[in-house]
ModelCIF file with pLDDT and N, C-alpha, C, O atoms, coordinates in Angstrom:
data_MODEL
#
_entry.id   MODEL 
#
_entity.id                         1 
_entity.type                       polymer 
_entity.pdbx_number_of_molecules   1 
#
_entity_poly.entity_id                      1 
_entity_poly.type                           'polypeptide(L)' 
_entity_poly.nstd_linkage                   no 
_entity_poly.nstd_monomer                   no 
_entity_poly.pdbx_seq_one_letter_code       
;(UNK)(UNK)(UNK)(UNK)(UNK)(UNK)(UNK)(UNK)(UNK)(UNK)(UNK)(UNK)(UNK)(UNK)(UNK)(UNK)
(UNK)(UNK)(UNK)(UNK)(UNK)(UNK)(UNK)(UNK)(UNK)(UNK)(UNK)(UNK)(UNK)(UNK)(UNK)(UNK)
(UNK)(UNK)(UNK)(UNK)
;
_entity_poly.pdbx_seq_one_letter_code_can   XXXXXXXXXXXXXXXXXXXXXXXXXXXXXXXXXXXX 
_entity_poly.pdbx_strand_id                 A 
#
loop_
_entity_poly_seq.entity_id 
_entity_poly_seq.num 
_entity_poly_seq.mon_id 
_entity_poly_seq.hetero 
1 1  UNK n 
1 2  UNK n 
1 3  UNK n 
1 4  UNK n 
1 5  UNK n 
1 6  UNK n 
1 7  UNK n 
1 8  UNK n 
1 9  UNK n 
1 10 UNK n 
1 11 UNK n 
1 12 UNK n 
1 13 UNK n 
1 14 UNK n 
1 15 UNK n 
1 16 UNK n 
1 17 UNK n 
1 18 UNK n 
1 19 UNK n 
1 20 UNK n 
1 21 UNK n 
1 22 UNK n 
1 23 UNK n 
1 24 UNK n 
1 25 UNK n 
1 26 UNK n 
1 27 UNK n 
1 28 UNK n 
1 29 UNK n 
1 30 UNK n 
1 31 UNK n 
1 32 UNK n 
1 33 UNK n 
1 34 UNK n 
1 35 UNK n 
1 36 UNK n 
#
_struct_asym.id          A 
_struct_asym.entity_id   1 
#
loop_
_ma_qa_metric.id 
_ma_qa_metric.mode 
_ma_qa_metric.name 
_ma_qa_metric.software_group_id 
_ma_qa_metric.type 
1 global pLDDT . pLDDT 
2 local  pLDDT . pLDDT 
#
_ma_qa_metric_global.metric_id      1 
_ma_qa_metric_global.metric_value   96.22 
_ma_qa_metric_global.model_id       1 
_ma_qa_metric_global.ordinal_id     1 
#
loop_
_ma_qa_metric_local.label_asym_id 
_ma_qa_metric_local.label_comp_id 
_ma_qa_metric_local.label_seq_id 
_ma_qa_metric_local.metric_id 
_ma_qa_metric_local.metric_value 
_ma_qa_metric_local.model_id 
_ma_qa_metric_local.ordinal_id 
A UNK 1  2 97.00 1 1  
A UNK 2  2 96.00 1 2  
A UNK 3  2 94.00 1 3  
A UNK 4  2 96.00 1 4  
A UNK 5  2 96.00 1 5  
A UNK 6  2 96.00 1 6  
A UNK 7  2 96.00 1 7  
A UNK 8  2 96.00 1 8  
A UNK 9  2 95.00 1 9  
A UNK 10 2 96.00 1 10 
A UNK 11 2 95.00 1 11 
A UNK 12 2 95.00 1 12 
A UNK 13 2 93.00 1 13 
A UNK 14 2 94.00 1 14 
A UNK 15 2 95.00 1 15 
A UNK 16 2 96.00 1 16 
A UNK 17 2 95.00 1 17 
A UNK 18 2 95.00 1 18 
A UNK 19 2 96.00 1 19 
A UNK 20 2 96.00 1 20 
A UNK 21 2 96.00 1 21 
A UNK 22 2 96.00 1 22 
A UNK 23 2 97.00 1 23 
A UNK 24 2 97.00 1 24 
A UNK 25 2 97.00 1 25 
A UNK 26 2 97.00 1 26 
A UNK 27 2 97.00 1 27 
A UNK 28 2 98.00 1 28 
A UNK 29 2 97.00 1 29 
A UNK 30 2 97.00 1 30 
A UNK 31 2 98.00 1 31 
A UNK 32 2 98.00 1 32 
A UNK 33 2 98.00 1 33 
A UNK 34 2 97.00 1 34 
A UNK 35 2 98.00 1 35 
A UNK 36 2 98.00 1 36 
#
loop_
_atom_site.group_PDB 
_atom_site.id 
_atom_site.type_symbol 
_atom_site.label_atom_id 
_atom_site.label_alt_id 
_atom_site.label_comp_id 
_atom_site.label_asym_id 
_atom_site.label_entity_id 
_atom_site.label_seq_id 
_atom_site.pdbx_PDB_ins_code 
_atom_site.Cartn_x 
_atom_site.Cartn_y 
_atom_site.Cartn_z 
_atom_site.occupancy 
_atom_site.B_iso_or_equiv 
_atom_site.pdbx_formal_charge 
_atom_site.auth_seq_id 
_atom_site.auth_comp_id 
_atom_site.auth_asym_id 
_atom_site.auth_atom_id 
_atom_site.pdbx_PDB_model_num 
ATOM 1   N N  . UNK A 1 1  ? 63.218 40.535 76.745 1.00 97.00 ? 1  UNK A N  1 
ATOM 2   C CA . UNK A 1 1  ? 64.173 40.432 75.634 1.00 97.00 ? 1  UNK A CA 1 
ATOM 3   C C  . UNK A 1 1  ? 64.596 41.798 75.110 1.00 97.00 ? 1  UNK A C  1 
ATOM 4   O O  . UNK A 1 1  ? 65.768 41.996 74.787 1.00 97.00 ? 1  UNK A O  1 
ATOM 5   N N  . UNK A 1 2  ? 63.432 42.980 74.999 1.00 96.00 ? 2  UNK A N  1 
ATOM 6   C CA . UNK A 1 2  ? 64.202 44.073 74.853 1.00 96.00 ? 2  UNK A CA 1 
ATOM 7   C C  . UNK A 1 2  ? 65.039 44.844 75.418 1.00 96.00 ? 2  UNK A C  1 
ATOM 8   O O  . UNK A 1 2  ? 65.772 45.677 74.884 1.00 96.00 ? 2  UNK A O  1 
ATOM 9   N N  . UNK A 1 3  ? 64.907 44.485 76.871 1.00 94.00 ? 3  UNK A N  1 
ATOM 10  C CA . UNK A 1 3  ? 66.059 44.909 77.807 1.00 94.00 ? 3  UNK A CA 1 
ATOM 11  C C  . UNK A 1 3  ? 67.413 44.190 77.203 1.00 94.00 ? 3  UNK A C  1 
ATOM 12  O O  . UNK A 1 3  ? 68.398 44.850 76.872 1.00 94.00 ? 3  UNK A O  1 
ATOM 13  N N  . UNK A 1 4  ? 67.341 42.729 77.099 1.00 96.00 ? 4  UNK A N  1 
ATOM 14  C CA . UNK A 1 4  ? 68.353 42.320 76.749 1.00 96.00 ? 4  UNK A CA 1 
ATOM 15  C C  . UNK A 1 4  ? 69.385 43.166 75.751 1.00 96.00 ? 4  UNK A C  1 
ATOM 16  O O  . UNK A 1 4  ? 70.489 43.707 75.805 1.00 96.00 ? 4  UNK A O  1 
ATOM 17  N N  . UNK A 1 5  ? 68.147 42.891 74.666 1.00 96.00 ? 5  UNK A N  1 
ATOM 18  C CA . UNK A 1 5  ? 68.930 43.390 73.518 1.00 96.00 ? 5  UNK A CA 1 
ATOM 19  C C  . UNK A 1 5  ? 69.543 44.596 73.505 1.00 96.00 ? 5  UNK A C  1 
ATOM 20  O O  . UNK A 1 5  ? 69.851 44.859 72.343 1.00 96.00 ? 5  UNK A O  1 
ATOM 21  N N  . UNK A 1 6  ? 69.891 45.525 74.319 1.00 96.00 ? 6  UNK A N  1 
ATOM 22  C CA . UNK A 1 6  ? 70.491 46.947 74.833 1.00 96.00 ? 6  UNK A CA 1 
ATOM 23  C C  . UNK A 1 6  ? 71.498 46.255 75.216 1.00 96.00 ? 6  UNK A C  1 
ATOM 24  O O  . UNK A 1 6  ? 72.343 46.543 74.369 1.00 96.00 ? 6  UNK A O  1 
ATOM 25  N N  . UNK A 1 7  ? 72.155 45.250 76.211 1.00 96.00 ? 7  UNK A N  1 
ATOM 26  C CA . UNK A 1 7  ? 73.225 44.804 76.257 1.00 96.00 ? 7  UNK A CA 1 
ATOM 27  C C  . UNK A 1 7  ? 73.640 44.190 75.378 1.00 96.00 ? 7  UNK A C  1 
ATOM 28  O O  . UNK A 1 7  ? 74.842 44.255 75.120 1.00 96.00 ? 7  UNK A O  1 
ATOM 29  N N  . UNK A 1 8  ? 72.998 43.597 74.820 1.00 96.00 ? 8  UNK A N  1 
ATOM 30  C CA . UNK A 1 8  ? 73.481 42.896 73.283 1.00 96.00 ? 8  UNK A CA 1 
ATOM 31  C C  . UNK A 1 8  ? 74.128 43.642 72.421 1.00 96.00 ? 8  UNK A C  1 
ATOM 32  O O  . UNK A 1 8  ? 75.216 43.306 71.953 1.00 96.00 ? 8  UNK A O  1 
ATOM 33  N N  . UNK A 1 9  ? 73.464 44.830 72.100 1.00 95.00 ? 9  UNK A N  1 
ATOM 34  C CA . UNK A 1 9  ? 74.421 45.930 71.149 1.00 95.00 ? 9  UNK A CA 1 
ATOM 35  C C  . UNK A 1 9  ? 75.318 46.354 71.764 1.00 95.00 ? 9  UNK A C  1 
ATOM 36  O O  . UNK A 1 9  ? 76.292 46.755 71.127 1.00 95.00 ? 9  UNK A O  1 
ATOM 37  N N  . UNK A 1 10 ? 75.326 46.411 72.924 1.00 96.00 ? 10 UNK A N  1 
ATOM 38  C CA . UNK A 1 10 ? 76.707 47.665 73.513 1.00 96.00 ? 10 UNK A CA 1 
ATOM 39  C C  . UNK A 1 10 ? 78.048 46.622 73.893 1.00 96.00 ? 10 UNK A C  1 
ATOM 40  O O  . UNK A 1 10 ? 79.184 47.012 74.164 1.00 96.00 ? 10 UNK A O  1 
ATOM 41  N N  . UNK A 1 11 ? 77.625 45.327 73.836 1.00 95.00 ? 11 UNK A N  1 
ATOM 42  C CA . UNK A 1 11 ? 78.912 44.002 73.980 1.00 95.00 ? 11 UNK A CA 1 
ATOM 43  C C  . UNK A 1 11 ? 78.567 43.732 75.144 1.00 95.00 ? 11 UNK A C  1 
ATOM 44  O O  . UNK A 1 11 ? 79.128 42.674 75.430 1.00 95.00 ? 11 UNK A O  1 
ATOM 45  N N  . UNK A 1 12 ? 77.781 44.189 76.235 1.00 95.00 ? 12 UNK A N  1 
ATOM 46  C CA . UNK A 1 12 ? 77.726 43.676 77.903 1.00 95.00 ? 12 UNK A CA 1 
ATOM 47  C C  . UNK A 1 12 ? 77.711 42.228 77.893 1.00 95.00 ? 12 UNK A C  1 
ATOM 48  O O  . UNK A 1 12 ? 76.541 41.915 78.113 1.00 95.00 ? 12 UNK A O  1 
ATOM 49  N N  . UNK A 1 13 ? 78.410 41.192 77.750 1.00 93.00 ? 13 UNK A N  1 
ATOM 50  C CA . UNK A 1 13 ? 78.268 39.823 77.870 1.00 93.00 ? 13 UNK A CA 1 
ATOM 51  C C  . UNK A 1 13 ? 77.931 39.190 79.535 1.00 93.00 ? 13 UNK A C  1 
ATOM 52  O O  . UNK A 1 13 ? 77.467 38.128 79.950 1.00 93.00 ? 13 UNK A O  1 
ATOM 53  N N  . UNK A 1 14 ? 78.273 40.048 79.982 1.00 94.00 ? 14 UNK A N  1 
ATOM 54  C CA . UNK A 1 14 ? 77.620 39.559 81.355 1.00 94.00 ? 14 UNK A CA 1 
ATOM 55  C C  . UNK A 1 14 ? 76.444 40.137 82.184 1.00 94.00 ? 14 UNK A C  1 
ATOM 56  O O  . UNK A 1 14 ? 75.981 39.642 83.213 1.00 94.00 ? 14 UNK A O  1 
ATOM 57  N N  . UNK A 1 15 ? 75.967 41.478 81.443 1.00 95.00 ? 15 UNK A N  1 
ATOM 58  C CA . UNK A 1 15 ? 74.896 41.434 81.137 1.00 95.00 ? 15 UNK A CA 1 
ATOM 59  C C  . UNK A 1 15 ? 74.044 40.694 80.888 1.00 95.00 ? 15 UNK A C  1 
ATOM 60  O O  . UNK A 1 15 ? 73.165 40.276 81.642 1.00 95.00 ? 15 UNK A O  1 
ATOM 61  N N  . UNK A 1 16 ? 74.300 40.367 79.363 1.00 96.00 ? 16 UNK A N  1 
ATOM 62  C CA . UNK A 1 16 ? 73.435 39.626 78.449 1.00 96.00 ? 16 UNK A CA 1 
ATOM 63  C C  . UNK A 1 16 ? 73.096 38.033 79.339 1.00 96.00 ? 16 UNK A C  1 
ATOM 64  O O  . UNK A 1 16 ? 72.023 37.444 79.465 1.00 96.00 ? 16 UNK A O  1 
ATOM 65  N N  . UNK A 1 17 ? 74.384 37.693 79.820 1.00 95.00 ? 17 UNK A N  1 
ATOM 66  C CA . UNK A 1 17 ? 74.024 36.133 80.416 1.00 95.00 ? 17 UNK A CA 1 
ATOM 67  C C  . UNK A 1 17 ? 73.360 36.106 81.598 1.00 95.00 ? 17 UNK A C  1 
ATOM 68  O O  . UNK A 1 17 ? 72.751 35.103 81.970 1.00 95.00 ? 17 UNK A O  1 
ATOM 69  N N  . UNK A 1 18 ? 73.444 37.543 82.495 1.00 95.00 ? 18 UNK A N  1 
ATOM 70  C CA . UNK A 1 18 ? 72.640 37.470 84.190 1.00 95.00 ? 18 UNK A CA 1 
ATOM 71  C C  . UNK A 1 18 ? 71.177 37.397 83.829 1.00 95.00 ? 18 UNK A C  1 
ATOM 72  O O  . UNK A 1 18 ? 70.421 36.714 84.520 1.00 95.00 ? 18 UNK A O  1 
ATOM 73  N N  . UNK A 1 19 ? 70.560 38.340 82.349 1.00 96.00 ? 19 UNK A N  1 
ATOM 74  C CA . UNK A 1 19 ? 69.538 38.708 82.110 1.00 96.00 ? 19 UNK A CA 1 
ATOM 75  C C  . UNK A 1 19 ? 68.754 37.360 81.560 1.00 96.00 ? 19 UNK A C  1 
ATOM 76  O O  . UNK A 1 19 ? 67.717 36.825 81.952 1.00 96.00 ? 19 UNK A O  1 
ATOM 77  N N  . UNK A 1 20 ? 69.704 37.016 80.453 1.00 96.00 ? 20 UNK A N  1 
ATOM 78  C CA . UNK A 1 20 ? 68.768 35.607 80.282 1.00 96.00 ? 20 UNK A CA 1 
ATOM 79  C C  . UNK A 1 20 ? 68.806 34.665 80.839 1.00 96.00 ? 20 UNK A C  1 
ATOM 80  O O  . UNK A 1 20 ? 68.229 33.682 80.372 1.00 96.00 ? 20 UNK A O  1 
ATOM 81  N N  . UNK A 1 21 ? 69.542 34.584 82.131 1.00 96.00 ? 21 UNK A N  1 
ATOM 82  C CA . UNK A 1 21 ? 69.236 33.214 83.242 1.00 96.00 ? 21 UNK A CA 1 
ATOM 83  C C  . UNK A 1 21 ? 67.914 34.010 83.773 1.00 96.00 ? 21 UNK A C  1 
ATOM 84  O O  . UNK A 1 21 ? 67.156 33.224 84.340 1.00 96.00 ? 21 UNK A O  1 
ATOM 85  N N  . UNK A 1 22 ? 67.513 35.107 83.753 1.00 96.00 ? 22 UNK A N  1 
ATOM 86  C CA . UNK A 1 22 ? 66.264 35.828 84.212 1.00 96.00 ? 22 UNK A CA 1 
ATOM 87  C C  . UNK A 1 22 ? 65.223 35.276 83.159 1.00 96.00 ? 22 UNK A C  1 
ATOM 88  O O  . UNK A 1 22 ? 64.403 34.453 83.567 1.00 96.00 ? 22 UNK A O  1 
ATOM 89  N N  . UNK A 1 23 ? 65.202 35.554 82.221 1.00 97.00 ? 23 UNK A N  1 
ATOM 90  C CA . UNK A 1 23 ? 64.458 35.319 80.792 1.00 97.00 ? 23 UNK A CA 1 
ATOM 91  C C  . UNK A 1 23 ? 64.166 33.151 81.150 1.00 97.00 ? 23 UNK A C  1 
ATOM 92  O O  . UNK A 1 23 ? 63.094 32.601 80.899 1.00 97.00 ? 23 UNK A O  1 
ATOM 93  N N  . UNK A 1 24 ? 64.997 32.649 81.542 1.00 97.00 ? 24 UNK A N  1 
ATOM 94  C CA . UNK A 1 24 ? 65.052 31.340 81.686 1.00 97.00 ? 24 UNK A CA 1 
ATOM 95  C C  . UNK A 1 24 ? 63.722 31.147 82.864 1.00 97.00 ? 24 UNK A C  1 
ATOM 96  O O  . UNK A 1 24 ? 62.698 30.471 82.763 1.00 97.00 ? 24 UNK A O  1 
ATOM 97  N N  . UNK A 1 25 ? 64.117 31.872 83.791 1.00 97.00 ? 25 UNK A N  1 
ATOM 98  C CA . UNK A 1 25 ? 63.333 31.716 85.049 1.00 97.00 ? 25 UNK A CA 1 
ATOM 99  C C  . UNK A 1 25 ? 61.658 32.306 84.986 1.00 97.00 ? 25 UNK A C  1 
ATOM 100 O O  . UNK A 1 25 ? 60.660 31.928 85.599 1.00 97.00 ? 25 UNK A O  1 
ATOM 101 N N  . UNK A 1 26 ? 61.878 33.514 83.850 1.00 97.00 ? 26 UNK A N  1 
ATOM 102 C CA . UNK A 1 26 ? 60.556 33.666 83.829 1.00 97.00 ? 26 UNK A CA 1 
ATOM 103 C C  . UNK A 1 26 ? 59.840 33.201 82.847 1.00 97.00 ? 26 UNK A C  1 
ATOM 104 O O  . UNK A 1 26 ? 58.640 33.472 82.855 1.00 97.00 ? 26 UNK A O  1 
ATOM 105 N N  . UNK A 1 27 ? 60.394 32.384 81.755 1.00 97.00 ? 27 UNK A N  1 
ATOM 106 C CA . UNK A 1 27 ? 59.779 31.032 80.755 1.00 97.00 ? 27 UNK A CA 1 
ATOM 107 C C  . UNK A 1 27 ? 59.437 29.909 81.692 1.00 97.00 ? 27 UNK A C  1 
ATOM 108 O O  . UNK A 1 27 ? 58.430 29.451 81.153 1.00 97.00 ? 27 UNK A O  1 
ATOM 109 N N  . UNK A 1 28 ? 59.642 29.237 82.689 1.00 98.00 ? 28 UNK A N  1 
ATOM 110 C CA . UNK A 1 28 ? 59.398 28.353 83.555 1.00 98.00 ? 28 UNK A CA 1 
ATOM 111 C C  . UNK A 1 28 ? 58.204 29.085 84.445 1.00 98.00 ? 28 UNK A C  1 
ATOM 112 O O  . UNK A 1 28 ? 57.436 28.178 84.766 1.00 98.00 ? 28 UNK A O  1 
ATOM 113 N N  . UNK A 1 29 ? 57.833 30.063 84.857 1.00 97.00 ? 29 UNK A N  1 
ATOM 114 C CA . UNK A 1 29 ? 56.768 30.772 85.642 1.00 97.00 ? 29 UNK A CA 1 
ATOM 115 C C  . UNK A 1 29 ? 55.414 30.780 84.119 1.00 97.00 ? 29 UNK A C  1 
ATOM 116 O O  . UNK A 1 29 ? 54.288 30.324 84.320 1.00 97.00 ? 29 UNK A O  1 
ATOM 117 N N  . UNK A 1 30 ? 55.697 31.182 83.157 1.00 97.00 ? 30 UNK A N  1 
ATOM 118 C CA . UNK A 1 30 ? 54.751 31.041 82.152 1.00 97.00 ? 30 UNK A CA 1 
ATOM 119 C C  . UNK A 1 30 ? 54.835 29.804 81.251 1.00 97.00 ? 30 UNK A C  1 
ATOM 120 O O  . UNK A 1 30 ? 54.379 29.792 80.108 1.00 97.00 ? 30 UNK A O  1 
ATOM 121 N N  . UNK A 1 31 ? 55.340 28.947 81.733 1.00 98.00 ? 31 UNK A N  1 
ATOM 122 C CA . UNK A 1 31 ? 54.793 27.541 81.183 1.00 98.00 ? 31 UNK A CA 1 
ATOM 123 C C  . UNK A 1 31 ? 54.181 26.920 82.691 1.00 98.00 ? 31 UNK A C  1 
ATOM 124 O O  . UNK A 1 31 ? 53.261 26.122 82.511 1.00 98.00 ? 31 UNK A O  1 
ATOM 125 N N  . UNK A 1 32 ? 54.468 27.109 83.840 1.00 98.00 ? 32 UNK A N  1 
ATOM 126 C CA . UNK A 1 32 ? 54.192 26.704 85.272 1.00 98.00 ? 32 UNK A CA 1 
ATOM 127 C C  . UNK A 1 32 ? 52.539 27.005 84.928 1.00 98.00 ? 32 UNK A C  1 
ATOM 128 O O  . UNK A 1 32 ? 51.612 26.234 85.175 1.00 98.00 ? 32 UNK A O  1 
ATOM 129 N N  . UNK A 1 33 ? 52.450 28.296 84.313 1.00 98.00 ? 33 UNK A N  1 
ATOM 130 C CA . UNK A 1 33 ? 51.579 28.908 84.410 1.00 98.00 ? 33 UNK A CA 1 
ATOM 131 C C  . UNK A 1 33 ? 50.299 28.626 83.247 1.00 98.00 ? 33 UNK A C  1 
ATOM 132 O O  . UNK A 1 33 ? 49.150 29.039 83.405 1.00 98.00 ? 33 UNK A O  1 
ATOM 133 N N  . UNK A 1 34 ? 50.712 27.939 82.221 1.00 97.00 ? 34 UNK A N  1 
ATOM 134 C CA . UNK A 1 34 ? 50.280 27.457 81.321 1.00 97.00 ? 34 UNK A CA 1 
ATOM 135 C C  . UNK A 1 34 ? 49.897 28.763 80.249 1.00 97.00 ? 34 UNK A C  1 
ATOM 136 O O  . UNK A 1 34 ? 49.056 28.863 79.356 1.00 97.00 ? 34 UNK A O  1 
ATOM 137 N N  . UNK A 1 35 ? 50.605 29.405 80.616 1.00 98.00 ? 35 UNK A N  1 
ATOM 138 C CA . UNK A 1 35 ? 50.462 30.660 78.816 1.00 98.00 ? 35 UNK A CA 1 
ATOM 139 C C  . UNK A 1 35 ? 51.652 29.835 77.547 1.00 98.00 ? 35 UNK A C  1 
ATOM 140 O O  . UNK A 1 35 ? 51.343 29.956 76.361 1.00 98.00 ? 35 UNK A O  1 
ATOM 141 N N  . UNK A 1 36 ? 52.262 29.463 77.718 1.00 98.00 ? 36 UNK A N  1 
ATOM 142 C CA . UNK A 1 36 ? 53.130 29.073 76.493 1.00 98.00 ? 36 UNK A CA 1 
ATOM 143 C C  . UNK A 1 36 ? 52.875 26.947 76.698 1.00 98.00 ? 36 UNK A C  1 
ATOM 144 O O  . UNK A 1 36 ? 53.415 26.180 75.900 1.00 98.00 ? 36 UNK A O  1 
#
C-alpha cells in the first residue's frame, strides 16, 4: 500500500489500478494462508 500511495499522490491512475489488482492477489495468498 505504500508503494501505492506514491502513485496515488502524483495522479498515476493506472498505476494505482495495476498495483492494487496486485494488493488483491496478495490478500488472497494471506488469507489462502490464514494470516488475515
Amino acid at each position: 500500500l505504500t508503494a501505492v500511495a506514491q502513485f496515488e499522490n502524483s495522479g498515476e491512475g493506472e498505476k494505482v489500478a495495476r498495483h492494487m489488482e496486485g494488493f488483491m492477489l496478495l490478500l488472497d495468498q494471506q488469507f489462502d494462508n490464514d494470516l488475515i
